[in-house]
PDB file of N, CA and C in Angstrom:
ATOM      1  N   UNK A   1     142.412  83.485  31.710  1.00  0.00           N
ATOM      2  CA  UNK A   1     142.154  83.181  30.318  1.00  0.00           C
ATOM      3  C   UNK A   1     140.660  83.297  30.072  1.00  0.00           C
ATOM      4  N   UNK A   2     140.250  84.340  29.218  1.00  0.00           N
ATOM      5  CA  UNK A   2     138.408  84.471  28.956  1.00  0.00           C
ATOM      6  C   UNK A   2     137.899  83.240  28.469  1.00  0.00           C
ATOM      7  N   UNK A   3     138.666  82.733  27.127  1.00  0.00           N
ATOM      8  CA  UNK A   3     137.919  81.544  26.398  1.00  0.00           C
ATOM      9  C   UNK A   3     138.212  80.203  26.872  1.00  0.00           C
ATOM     10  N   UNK A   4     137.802  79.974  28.149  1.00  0.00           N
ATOM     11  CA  UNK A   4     138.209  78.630  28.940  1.00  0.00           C
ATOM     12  C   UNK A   4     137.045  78.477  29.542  1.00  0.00           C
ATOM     13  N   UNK A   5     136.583  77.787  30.042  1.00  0.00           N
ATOM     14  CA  UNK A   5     135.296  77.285  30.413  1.00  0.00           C
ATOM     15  C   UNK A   5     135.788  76.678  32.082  1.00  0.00           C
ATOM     16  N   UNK A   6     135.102  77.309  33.274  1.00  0.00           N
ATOM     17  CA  UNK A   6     135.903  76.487  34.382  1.00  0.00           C
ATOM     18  C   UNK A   6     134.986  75.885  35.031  1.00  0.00           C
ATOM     19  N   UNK A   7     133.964  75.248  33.889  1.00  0.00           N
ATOM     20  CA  UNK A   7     133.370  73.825  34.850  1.00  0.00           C
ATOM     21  C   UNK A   7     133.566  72.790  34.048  1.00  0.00           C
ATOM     22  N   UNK A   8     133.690  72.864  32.402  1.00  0.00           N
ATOM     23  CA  UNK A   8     133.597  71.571  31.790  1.00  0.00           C
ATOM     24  C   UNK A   8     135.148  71.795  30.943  1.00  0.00           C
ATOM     25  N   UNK A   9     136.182  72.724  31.463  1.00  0.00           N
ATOM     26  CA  UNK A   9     137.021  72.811  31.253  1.00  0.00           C
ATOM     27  C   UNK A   9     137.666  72.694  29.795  1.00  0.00           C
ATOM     28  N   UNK A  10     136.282  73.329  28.626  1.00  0.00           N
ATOM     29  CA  UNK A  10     136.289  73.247  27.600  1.00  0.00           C
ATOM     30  C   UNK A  10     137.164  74.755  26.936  1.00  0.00           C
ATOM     31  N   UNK A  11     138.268  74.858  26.030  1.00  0.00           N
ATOM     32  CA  UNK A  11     139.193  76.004  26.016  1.00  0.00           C
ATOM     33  C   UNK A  11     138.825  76.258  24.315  1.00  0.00           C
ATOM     34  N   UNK A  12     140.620  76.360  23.990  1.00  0.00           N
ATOM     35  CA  UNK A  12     140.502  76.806  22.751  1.00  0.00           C
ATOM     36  C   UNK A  12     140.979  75.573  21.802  1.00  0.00           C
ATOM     37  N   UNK A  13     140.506  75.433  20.217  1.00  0.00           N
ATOM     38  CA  UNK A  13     140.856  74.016  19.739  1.00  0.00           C
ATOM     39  C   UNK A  13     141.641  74.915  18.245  1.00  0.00           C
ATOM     40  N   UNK A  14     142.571  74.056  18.240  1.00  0.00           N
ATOM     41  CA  UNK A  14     143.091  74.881  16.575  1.00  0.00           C
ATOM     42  C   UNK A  14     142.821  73.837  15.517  1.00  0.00           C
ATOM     43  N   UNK A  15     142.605  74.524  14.328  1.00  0.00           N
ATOM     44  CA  UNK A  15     142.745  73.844  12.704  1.00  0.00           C
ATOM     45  C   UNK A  15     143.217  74.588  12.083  1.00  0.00           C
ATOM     46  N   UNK A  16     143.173  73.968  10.792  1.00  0.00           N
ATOM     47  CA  UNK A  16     143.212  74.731   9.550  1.00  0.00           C
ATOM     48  C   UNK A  16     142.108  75.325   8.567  1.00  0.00           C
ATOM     49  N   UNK A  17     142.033  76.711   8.385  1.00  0.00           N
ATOM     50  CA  UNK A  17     141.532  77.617   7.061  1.00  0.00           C
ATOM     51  C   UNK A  17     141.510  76.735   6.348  1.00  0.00           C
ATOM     52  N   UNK A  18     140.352  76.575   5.443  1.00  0.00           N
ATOM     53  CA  UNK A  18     141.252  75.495   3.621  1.00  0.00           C
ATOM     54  C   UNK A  18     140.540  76.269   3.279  1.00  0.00           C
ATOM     55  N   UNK A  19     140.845  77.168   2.011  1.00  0.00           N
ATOM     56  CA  UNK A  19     140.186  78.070   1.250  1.00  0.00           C
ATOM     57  C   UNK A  19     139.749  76.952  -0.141  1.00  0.00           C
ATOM     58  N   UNK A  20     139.622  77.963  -1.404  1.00  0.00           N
ATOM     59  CA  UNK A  20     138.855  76.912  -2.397  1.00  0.00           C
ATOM     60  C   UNK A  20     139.872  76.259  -2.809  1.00  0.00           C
ATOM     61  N   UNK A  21     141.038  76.922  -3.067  1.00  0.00           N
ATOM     62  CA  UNK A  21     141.962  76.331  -3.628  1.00  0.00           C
ATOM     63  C   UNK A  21     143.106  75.346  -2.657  1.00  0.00           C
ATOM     64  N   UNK A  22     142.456  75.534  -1.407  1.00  0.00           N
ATOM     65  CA  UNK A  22     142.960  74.086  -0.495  1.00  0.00           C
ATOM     66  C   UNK A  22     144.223  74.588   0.472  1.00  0.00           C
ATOM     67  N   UNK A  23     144.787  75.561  -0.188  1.00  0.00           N
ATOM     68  CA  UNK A  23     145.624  76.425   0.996  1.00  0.00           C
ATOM     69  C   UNK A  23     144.982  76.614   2.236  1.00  0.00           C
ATOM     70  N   UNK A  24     145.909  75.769   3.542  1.00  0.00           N
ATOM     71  CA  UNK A  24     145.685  75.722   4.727  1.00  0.00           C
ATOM     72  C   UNK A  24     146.538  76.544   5.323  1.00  0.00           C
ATOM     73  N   UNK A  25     145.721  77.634   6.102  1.00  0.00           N
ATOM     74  CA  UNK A  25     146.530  78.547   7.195  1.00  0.00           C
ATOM     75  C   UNK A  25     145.725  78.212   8.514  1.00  0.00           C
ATOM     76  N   UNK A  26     146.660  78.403   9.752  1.00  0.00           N
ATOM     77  CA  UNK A  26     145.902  77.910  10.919  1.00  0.00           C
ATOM     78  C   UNK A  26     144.726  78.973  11.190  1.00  0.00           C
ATOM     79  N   UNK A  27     144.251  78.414  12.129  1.00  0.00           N
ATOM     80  CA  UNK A  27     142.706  79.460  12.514  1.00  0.00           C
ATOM     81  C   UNK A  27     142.058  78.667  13.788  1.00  0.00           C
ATOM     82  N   UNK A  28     141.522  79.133  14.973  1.00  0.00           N
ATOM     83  CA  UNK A  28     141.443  78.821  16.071  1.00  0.00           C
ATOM     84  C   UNK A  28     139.711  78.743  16.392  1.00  0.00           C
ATOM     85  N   UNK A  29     139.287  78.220  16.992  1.00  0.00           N
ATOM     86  CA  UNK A  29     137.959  78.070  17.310  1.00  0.00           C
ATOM     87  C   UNK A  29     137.725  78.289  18.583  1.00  0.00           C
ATOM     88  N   UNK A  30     137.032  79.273  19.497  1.00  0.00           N
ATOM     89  CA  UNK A  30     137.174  79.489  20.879  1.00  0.00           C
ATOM     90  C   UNK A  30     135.564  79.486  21.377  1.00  0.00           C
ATOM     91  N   UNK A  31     135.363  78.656  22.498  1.00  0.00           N
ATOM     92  CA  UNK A  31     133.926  78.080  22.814  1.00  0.00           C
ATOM     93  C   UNK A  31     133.220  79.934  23.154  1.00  0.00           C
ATOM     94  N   UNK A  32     131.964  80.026  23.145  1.00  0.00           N
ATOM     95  CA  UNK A  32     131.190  80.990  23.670  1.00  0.00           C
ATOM     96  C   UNK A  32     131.343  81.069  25.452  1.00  0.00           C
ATOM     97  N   UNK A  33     132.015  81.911  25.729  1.00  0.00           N
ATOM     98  CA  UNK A  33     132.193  81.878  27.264  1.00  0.00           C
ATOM     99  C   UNK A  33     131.300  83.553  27.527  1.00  0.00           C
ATOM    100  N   UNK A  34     130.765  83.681  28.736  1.00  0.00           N
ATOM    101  CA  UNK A  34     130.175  84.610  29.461  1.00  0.00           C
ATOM    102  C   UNK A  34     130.923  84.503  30.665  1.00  0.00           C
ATOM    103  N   UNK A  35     131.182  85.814  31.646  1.00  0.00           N
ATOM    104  CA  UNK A  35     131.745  85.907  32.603  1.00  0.00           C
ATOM    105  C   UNK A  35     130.491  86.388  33.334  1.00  0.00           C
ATOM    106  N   UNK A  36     129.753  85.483  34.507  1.00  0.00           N
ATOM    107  CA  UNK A  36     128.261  85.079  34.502  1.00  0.00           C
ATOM    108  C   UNK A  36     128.793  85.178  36.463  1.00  0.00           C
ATOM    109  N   UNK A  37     127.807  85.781  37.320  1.00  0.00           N
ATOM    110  CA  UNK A  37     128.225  85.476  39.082  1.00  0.00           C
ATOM    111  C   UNK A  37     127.686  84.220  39.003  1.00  0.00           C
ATOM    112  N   UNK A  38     127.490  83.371  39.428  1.00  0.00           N
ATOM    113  CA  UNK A  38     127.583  82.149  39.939  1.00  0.00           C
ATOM    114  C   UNK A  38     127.689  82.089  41.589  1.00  0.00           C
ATOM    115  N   UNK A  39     126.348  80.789  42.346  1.00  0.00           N
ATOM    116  CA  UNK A  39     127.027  80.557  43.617  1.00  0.00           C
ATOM    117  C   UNK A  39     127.644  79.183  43.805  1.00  0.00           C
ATOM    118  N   UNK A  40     128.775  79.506  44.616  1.00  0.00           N
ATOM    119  CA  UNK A  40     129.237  77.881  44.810  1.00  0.00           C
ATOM    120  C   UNK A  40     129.733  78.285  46.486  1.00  0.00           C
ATOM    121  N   UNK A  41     128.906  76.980  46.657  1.00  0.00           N
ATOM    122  CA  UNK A  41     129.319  76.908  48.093  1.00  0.00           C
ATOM    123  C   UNK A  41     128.556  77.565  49.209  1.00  0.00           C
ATOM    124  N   UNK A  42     127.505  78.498  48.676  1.00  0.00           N
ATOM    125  CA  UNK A  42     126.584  79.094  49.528  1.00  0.00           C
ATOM    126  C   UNK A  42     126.798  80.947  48.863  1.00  0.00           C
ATOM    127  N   UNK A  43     128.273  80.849  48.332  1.00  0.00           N
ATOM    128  CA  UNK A  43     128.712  82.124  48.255  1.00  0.00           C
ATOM    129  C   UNK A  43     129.188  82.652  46.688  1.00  0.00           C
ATOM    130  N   UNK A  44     128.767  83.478  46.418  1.00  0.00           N
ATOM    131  CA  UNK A  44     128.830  84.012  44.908  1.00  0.00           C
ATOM    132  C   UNK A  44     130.136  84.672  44.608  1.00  0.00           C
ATOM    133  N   UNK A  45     130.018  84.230  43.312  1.00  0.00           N
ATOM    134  CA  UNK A  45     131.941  84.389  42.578  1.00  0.00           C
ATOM    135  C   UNK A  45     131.850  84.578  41.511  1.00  0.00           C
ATOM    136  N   UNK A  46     131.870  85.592  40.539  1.00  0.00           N
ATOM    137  CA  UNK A  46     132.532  85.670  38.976  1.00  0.00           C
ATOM    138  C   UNK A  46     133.429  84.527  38.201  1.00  0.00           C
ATOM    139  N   UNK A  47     132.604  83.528  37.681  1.00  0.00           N
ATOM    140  CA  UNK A  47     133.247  82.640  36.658  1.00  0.00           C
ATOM    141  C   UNK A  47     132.935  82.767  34.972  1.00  0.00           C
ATOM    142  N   UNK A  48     134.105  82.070  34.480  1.00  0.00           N
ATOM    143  CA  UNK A  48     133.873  81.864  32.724  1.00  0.00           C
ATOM    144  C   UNK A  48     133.192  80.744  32.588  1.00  0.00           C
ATOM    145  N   UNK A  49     131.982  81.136  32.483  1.00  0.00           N
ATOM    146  CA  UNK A  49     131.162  79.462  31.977  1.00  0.00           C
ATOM    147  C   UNK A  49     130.958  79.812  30.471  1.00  0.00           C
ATOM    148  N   UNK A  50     131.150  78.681  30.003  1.00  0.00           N
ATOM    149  CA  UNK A  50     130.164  78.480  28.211  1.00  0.00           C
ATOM    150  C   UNK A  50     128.637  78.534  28.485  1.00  0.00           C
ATOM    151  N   UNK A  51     128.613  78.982  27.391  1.00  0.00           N
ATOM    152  CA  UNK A  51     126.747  78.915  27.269  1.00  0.00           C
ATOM    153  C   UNK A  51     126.199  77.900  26.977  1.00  0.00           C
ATOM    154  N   UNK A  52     126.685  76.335  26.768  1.00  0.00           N
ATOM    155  CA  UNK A  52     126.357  74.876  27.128  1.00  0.00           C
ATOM    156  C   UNK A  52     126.199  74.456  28.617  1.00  0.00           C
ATOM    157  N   UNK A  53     127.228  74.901  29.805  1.00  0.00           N
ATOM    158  CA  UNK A  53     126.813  74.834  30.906  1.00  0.00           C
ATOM    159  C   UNK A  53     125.754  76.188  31.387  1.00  0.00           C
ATOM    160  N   UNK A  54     125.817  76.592  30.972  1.00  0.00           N
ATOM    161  CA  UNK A  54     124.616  77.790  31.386  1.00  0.00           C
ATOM    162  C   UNK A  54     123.262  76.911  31.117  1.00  0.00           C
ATOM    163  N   UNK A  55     123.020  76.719  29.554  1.00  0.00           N
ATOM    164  CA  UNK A  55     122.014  76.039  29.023  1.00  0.00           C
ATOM    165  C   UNK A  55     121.679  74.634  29.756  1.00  0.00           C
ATOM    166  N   UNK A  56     122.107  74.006  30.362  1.00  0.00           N
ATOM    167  CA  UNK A  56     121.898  72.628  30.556  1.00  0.00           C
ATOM    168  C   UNK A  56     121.773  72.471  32.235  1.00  0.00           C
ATOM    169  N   UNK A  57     121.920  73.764  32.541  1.00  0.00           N
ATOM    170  CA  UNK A  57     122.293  73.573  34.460  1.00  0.00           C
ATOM    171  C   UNK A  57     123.202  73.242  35.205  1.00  0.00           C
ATOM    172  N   UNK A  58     124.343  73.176  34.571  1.00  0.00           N
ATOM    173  CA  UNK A  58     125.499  72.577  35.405  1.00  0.00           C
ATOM    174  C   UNK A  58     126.063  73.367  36.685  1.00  0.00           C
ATOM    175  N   UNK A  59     125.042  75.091  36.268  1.00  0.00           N
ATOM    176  CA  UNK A  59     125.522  76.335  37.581  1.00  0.00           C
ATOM    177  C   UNK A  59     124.712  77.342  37.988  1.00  0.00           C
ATOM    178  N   UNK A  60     124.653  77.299  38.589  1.00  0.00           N
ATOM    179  CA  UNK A  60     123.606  78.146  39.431  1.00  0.00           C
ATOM    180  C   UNK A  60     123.727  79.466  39.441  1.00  0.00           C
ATOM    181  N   UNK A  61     123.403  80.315  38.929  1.00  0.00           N
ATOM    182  CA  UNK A  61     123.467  81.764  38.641  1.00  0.00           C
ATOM    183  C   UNK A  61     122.843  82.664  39.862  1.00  0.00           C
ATOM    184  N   UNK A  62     123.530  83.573  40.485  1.00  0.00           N
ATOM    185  CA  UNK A  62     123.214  84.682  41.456  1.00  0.00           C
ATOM    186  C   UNK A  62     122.402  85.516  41.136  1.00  0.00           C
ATOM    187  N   UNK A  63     121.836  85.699  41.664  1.00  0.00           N
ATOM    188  CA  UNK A  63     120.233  86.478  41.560  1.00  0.00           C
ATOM    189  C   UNK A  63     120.864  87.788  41.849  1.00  0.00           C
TER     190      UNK A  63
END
């Protein structure tokens, strides 16, 4: 799944559209994910992080 986040396990959230006149159709909100190498464990791996754990340090990015 791209729009899943697999460190803070943040995905996809649904609502509703309300246009002017208040008609609600659903519509989905999906976090900013990058598919970023990462090391874990000594050893580097292709994960979906958000760009909140990127930004804040939660992962260590492969050189």
């Amino acid at each position: 799944m791209g729009k899943y986040c697999q460190i803070c396990k943040k995905g996809l959230m649904s609502g509703n559209n309300v246009s002017h006149s208040k008609r609600r159709t659903r519509r989905v909100w999906a976090p900013n994910t990058q598919r970023v190498r990462v090391v874990v464990n000594g050893t580097t791996c292709h994960m979906n992080v958000c760009t909140r754990c990127l930004r804040s340090g939660k992962v260590q990015r492969a050189q």
